[in-house]
Protein backbone atom coordinates (compact mmCIF):
# COMPACT_ATOMS: atom_id res chain seq x y z
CA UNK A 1 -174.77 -119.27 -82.71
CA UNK A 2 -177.83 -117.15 -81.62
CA UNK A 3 -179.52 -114.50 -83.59
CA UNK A 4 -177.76 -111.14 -83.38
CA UNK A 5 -178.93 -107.57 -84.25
CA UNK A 6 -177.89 -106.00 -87.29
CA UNK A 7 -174.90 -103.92 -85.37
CA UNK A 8 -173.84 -107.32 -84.30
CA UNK A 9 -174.47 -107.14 -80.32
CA UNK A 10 -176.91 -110.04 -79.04
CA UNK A 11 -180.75 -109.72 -78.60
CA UNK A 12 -182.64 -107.41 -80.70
CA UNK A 13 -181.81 -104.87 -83.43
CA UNK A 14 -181.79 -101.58 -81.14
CA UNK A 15 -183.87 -98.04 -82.75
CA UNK A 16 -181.31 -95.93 -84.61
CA UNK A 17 -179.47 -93.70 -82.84
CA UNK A 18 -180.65 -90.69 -84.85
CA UNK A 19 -183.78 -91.28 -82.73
CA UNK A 20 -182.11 -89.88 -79.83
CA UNK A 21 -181.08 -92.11 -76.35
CA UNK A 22 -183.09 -95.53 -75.91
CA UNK A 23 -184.04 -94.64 -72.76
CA UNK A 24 -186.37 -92.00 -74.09
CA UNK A 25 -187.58 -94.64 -77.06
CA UNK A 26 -188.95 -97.26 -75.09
CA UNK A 27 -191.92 -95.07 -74.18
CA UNK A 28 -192.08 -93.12 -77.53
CA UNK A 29 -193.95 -93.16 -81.04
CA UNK A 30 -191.42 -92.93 -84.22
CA UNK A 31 -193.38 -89.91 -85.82
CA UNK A 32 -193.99 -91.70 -89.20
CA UNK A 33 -194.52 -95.33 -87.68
CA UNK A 34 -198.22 -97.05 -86.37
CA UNK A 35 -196.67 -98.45 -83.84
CA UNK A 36 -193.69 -98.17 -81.06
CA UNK A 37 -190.43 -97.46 -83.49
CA UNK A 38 -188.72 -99.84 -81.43
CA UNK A 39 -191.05 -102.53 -82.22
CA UNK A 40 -189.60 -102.37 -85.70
CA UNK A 41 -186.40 -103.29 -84.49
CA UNK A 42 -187.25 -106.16 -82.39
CA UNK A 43 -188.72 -107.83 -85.02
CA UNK A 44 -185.70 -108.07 -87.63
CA UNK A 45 -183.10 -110.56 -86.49
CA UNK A 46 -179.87 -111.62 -87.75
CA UNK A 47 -178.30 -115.02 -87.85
CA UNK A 48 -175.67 -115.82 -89.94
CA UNK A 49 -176.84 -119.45 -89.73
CA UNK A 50 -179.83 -118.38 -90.79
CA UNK A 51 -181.06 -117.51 -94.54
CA UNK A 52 -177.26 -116.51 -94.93
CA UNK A 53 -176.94 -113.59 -92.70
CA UNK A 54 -180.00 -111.73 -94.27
CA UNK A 55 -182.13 -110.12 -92.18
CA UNK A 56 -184.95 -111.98 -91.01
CA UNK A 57 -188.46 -111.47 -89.59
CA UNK A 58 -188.76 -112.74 -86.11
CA UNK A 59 -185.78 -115.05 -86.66
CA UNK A 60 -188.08 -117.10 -89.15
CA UNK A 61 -187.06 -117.88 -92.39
CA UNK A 62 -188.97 -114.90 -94.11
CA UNK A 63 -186.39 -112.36 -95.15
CA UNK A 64 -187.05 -108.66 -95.05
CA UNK A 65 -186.00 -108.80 -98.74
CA UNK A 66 -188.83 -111.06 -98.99
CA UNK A 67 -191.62 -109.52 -98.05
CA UNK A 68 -190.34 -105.88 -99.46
CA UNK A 69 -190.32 -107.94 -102.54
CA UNK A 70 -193.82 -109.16 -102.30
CA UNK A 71 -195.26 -105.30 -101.37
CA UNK A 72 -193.33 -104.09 -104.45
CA UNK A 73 -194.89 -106.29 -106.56
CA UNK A 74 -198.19 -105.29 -105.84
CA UNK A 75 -199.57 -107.58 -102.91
CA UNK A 76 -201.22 -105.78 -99.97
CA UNK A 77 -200.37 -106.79 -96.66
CA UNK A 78 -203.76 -108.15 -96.30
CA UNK A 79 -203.03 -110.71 -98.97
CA UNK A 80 -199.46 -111.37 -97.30
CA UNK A 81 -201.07 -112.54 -93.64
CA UNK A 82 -203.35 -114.31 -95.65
CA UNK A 83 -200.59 -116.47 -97.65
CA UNK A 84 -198.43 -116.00 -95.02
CA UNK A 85 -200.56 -116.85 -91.57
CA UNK A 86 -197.61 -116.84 -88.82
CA UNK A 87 -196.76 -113.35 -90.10
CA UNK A 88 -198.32 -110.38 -88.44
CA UNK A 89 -199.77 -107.20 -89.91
CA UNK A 90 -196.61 -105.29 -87.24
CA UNK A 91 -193.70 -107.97 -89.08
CA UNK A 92 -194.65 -106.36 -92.27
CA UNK A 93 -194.50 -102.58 -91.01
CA UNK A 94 -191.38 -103.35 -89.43
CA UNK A 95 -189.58 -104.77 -92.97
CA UNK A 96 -190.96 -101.60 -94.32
CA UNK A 97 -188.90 -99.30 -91.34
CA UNK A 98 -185.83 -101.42 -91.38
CA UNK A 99 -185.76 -100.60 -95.20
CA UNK A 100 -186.35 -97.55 -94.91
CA UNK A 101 -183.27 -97.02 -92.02
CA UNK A 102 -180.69 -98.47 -94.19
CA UNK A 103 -181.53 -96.99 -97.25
CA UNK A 104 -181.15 -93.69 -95.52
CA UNK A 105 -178.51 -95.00 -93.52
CA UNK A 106 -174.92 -93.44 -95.10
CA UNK A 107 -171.38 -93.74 -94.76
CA UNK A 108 -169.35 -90.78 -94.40
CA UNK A 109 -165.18 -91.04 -95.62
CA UNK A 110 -163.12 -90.08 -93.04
CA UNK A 111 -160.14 -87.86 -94.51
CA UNK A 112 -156.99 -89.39 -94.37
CA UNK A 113 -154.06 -87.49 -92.84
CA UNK A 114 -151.35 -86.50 -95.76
């Protein structure tokens, strides 16, 4: 089985649809992001053969848990390329983003008819 995006559809995880069309993303800045938003998503895979289903960096066996983990405990990202050479300064921005979509990410109840 290959890697799939979060949503589940093949290829890479696709920018949120709060951002507005993808058409209009692929030549846009996310307004709190270094870097092309959609980068972010390109760079966190999901396998399920892979790590378990977590989300991944690049489809490599470094988990977005992983290196959230690692910033949270105080390492800068400096350090982390430096332990970590076939990561790259963007694979660590883009952990940070993903988190930060699903944390903010919600799910609304839909009312059941009576």
């Amino acid at each position: 089985m290959t890697a799939q995006s979060v949503t589940g559809t093949p290829a890479h995880v696709q920018a949120p649809s709060s951002f507005g069309d993808s058409d209009a993303n692929e030549s846009c800045l996310h307004p709190f992001s270094a870097y092309h938003f959609g980068m972010a998503f390109e760079r966190i895979t999901v396998d399920p053969n892979r790590m378990g289903g977590v989300p991944c960096i690049r489809d490599l066996r470094v988990t977005v848990g992983m290196v959230l983990g690692q910033l949270a405990g105080g390492r800068t990202i400096e350090e982390m390329l430096a332990d970590y050479p076939y990561l790259e300064r963007a694979d660590v921005l883009a952990a940070l983003e993903y988190a930060s979509v699903v944390v903010n990410e919600r799910e609304v109840p839909v009312a059941r008819p009576a």
